[in-house]
Protein backbone atom coordinates (compact mmCIF):
# COMPACT_ATOMS: atom_id res chain seq x y z
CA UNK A 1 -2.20 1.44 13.42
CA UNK A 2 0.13 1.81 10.81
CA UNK A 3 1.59 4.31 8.50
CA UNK A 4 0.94 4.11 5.00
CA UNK A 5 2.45 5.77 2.15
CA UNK A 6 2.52 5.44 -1.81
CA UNK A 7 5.19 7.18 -3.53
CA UNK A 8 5.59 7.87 -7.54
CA UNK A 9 7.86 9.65 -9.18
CA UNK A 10 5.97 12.63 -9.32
CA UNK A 11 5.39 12.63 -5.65
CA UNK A 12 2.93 11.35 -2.93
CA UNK A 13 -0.27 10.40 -3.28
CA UNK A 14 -1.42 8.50 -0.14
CA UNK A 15 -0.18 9.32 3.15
CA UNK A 16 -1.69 8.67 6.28
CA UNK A 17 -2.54 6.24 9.14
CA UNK A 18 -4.26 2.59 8.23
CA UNK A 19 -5.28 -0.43 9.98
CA UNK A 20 -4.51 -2.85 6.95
CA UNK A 21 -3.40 -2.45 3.55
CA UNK A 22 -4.00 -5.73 1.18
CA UNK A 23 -1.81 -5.15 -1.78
CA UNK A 24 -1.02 -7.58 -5.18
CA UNK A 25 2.40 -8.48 -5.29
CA UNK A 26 4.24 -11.01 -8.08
CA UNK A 27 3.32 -14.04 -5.45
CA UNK A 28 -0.20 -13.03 -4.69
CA UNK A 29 -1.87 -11.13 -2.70
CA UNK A 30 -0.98 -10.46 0.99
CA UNK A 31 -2.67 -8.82 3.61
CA UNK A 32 -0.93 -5.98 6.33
CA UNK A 33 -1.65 -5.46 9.77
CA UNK A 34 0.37 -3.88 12.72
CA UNK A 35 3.12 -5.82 13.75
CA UNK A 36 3.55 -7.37 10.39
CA UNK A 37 6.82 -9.14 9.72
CA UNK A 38 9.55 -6.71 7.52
CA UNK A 39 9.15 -7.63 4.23
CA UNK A 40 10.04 -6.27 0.64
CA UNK A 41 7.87 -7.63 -2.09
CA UNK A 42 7.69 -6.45 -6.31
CA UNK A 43 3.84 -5.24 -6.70
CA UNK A 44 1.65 -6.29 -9.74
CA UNK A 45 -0.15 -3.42 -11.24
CA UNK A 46 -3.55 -3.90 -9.76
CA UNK A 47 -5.77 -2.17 -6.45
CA UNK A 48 -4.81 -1.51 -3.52
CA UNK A 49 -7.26 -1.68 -0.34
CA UNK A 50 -6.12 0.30 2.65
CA UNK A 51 -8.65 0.43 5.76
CA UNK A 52 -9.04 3.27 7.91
CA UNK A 53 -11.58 3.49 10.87
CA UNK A 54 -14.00 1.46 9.06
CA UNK A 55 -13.80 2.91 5.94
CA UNK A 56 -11.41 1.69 2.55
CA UNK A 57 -9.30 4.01 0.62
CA UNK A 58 -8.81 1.66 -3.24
CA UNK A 59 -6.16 3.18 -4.84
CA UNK A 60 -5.21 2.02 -8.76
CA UNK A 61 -1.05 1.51 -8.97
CA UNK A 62 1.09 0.33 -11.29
CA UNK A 63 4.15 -1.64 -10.83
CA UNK A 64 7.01 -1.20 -8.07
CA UNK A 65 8.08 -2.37 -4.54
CA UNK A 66 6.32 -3.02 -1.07
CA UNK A 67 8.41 -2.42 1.63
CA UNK A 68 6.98 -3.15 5.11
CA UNK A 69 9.49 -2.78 8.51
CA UNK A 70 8.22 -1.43 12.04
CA UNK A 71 4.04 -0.71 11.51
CA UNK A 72 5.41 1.09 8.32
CA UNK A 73 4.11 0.11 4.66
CA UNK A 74 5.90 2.17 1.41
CA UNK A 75 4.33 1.31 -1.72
CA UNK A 76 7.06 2.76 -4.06
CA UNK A 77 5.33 2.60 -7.67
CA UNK A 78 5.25 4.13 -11.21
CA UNK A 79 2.14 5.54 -10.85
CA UNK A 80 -1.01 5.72 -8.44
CA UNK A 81 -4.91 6.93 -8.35
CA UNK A 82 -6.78 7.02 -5.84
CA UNK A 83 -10.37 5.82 -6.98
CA UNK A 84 -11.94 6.26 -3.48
CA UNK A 85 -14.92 8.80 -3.66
């Protein structure tokens, strides 16, 4: 597992455990899974997928950073919605 958060300025709005996240950055797309290489990456405005036992959370975020060290993932961006139901 890993730990997955998204940060805006106003706060958090994901925070929790995930098996992958697949997230847009400015070189494409790139997919995350525990034991991923550390990594910092500028995110396109675009989805996000993160899996969790089987099921996807898609959240909607703007632009920022992806920051990825030790089965953590940090989406730091200026704004996020979650458009699971």
């Amino acid at each position: 597992m890993i730990s997955v958060k998204v940060l805006t300025p106003e706060g958090m709005v994901f925070e929790g455990p995930g098996t992958s996240v697949v997230v847009e950055t400015t070189d494409g797309s790139i997919g995350i899974w525990p034991g991923h290489i550390g990594l910092m990456a500028l995110k396109e405005k675009g989805l996000i997928r993160i899996q969790q036992d089987g099921q996807s959370s898609i959240l909607d975020i703007g632009p920022g950073y992806t920051v990825v060290e030790h089965d953590r993932v940090q989406l730091l961006v200026e704004s996020a919605v979650n458009r699971s139901s």
